[in-house]
Protein backbone atom coordinates (compact mmCIF):
# COMPACT_ATOMS: atom_id res chain seq x y z
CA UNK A 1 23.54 40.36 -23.22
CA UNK A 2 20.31 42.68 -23.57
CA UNK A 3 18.48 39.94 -25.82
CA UNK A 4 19.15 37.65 -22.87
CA UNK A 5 17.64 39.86 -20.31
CA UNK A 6 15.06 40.32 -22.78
CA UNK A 7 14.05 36.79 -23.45
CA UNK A 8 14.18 36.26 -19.78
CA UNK A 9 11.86 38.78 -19.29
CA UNK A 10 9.36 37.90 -21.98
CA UNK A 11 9.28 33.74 -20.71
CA UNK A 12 8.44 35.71 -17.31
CA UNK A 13 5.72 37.34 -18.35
CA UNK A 14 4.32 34.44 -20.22
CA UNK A 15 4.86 32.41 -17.26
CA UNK A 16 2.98 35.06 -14.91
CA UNK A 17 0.06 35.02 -17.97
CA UNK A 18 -0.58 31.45 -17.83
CA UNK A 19 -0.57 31.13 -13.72
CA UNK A 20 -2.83 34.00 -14.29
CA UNK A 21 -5.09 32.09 -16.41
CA UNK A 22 -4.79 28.61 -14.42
CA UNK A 23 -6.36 30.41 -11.46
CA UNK A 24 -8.88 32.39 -13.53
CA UNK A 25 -9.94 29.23 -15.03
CA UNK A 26 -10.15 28.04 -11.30
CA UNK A 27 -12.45 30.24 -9.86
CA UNK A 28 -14.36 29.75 -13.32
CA UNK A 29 -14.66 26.14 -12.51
CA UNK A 30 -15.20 27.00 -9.14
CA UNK A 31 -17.80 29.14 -9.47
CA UNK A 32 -20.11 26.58 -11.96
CA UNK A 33 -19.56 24.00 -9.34
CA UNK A 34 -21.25 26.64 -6.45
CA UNK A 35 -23.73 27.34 -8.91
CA UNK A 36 -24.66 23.87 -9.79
CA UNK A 37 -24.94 22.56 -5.97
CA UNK A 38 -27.51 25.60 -5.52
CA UNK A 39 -29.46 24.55 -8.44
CA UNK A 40 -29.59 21.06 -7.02
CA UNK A 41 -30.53 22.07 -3.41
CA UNK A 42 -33.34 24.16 -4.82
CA UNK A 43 -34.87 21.49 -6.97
CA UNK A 44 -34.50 19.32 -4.01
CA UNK A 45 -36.36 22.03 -1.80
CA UNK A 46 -39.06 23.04 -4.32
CA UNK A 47 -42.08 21.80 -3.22
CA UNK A 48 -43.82 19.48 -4.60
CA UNK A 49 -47.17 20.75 -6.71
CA UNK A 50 -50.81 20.68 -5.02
CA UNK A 51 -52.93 18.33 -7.12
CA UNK A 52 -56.81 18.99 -6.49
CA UNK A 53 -59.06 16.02 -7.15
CA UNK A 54 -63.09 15.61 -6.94
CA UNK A 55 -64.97 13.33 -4.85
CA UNK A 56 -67.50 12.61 -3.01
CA UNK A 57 -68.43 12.34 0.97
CA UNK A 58 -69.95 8.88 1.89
CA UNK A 59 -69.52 9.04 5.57
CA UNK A 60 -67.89 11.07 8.55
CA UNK A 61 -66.15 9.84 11.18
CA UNK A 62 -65.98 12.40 13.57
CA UNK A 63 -67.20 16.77 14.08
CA UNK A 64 -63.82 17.10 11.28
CA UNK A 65 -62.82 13.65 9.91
CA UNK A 66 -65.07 12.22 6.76
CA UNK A 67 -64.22 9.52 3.93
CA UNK A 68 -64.41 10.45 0.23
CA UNK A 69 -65.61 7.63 -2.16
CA UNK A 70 -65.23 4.91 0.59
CA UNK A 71 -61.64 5.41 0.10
CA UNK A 72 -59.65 8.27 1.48
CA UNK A 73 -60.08 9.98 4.71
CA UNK A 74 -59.91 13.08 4.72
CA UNK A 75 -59.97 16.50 6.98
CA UNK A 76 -61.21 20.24 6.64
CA UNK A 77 -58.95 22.43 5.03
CA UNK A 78 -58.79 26.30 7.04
CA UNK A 79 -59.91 27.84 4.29
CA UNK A 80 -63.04 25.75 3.86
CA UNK A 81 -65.32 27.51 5.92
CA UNK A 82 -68.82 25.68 5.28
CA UNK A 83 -68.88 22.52 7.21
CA UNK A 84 -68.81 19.41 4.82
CA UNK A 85 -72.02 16.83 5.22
CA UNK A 86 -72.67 13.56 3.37
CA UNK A 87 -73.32 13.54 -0.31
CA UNK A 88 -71.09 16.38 -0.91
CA UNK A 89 -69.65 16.49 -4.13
CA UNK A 90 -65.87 18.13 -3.22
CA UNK A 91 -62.72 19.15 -4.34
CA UNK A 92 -59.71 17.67 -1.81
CA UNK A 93 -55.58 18.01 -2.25
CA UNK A 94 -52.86 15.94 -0.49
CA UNK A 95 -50.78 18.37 1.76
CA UNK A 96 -48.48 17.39 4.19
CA UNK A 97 -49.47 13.55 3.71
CA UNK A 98 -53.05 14.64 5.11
CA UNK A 99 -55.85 14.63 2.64
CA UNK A 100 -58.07 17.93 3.13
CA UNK A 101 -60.73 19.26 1.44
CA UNK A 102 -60.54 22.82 0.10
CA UNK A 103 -64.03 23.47 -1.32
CA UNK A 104 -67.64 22.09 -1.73
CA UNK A 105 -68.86 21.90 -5.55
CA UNK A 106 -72.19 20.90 -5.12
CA UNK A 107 -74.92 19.50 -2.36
CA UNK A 108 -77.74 18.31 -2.88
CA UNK A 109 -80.67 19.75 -1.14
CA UNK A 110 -82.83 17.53 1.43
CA UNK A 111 -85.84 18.28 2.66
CA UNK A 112 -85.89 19.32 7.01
CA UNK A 113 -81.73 19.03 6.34
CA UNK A 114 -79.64 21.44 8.58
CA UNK A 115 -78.72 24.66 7.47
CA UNK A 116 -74.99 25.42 5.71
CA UNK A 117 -72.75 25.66 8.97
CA UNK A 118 -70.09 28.52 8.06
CA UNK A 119 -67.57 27.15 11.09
CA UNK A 120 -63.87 27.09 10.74
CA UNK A 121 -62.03 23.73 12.21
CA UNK A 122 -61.32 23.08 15.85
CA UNK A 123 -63.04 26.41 16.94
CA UNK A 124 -61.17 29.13 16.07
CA UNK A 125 -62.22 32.96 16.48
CA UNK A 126 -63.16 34.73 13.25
CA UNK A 127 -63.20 38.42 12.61
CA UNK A 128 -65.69 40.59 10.24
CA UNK A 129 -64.28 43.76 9.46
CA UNK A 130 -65.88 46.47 6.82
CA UNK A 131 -66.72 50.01 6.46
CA UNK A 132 -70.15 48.42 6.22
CA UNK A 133 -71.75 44.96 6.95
CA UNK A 134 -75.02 43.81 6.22
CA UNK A 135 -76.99 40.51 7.66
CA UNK A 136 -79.95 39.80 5.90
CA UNK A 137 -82.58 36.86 6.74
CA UNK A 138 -85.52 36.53 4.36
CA UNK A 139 -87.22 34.18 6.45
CA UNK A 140 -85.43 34.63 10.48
CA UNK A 141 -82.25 35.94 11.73
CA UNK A 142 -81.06 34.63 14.74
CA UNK A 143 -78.04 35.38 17.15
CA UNK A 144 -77.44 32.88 19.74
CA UNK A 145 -74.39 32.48 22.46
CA UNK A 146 -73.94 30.22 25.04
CA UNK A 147 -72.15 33.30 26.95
CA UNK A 148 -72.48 36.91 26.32
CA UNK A 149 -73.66 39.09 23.52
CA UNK A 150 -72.61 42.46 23.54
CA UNK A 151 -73.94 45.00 20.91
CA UNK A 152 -71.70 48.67 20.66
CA UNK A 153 -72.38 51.53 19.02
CA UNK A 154 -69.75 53.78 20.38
CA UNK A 155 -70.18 56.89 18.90
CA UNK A 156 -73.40 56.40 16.78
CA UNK A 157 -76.71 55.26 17.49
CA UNK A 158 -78.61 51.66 18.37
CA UNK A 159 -81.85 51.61 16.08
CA UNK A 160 -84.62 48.74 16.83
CA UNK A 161 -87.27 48.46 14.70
CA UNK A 162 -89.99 46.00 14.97
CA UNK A 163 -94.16 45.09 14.48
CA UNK A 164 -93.46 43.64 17.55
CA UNK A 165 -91.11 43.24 20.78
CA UNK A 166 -91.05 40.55 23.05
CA UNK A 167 -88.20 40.76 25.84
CA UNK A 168 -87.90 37.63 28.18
CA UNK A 169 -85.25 38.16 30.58
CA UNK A 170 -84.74 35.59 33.38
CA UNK A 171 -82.74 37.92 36.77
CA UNK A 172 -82.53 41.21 35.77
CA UNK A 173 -83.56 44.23 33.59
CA UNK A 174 -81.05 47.53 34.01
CA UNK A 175 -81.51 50.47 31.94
CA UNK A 176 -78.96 53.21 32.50
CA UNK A 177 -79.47 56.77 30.63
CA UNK A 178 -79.77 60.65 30.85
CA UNK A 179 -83.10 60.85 29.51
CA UNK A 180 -85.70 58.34 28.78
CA UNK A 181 -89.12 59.12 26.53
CA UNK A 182 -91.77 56.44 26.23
CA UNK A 183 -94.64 57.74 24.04
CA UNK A 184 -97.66 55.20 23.79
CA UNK A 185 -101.50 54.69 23.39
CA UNK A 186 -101.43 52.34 26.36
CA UNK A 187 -99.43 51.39 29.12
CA UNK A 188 -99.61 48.53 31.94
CA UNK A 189 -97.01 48.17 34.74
CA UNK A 190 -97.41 45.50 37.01
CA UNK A 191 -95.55 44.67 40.01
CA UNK A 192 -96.37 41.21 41.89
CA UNK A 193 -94.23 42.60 45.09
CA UNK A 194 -93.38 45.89 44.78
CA UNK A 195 -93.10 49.24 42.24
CA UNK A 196 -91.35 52.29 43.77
CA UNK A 197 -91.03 55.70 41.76
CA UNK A 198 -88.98 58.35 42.87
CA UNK A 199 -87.60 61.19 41.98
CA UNK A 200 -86.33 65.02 42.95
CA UNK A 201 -89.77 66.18 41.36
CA UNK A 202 -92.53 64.24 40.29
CA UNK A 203 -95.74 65.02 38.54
CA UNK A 204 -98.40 63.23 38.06
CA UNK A 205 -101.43 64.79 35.77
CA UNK A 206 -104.14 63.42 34.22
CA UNK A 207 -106.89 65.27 31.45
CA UNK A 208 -109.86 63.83 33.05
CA UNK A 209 -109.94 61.34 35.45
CA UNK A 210 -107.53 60.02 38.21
CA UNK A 211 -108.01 56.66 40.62
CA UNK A 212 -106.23 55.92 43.43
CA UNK A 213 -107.06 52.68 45.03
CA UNK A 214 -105.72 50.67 47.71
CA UNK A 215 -106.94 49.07 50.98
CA UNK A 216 -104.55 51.74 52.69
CA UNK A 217 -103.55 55.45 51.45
CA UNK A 218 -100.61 57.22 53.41
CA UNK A 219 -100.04 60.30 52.39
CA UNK A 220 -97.31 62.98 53.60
């Protein structure tokens, strides 16, 4: 009677082994399945690579369209920040099934051509920032706006230094400060209407000779 009980017991626990097993396996088989799907959904998401290829500009169609080797049209990528002309020699990619070129290899320099234009495409705002920046011209530097210009020096100082100044301003010249010292050999002030001077004290002193002149004096 207790080897029966006992062989019962032992073809239970094989029995309990094997389902045991069978769902092991399962989740085994399971589990490659998962992982194969995910391997398939991220080949089919990998993008595909970024082939650069040269060419050359042989027309423009518009301020950021141009055609490379008579061929392709292309745009201006955002990170190509000198403005394309004909006869560049340049390096473009397909991205997005748009053709844009990335860089300019070479250009060959013309005679009375414009300068390099550093622009980025349809006019966006760009943003120099440095502990220090320097703009150098050898021949001119010039700063143009069709709007303001403003020049800060918040907490430091605004140095000019020139041969010579020449100030054309068109309305109006305000100048706005604590103290102002002009030192100079000569000076001319000319007012075709009229020049007023006033102030809490004035003094007026010369070292050897002073004119007045007018066709009337008031005084007092």
């Amino acid at each position: 009677m207790n080897l029966l009980k006992q062989d019962d017991l032992n073809r239970k626990e094989c029995l309990n082994r094997l389902d045991r097993l069978d769902r092991q396996d399962g989740l085994d088989r399971k589990l490659s399945h998962a992982q194969a799907e995910l391997s398939t959904l991220a080949q089919l998401h990998q993008p595909a690579p970024v082939t650069l290829y040269p060419a050359k500009i042989t027309s423009q169609f518009s301020d950021e369209s141009w055609l490379l080797d008579d061929v392709h049209q292309a745009c201006r990528a955002f990170s190509c920040i000198v403005k394309p002309h004909v006869g560049d020699q340049v390096l473009y990619a397909c991205y997005s099934g748009q053709n844009q070129i990335v860089t300019i290899l070479n250009r060959v320099q013309v005679q009375n051509e414009e300068p390099a234009n550093l622009s980025l495409p349809e006019q966006q705002s760009v943003l120099f920032k440095a502990d220090s920046l320097d703009f150098f011209g050898k021949n001119k530097l010039t700063i143009s706006s069709y709007g303001n210009i403003e020049i800060n020096a918040l907490i430091g100082k605004l140095m000019c230094s020139a041969r010579d100044i020449l100030q054309s301003i068109q309305h109006s010249f305000v100048q706005i400060s604590k103290q102002v010292i002009c030192r100079t050999e000569h000076l001319d002030v000319s007012a075709s209407k009229l020049s007023k001077s006033h102030a809490r004290h004035q003094i007026i002193t010369a070292d050897k000779e002073m004119k007045v002149d007018a066709e009337r004096i008031n005084m007092g």
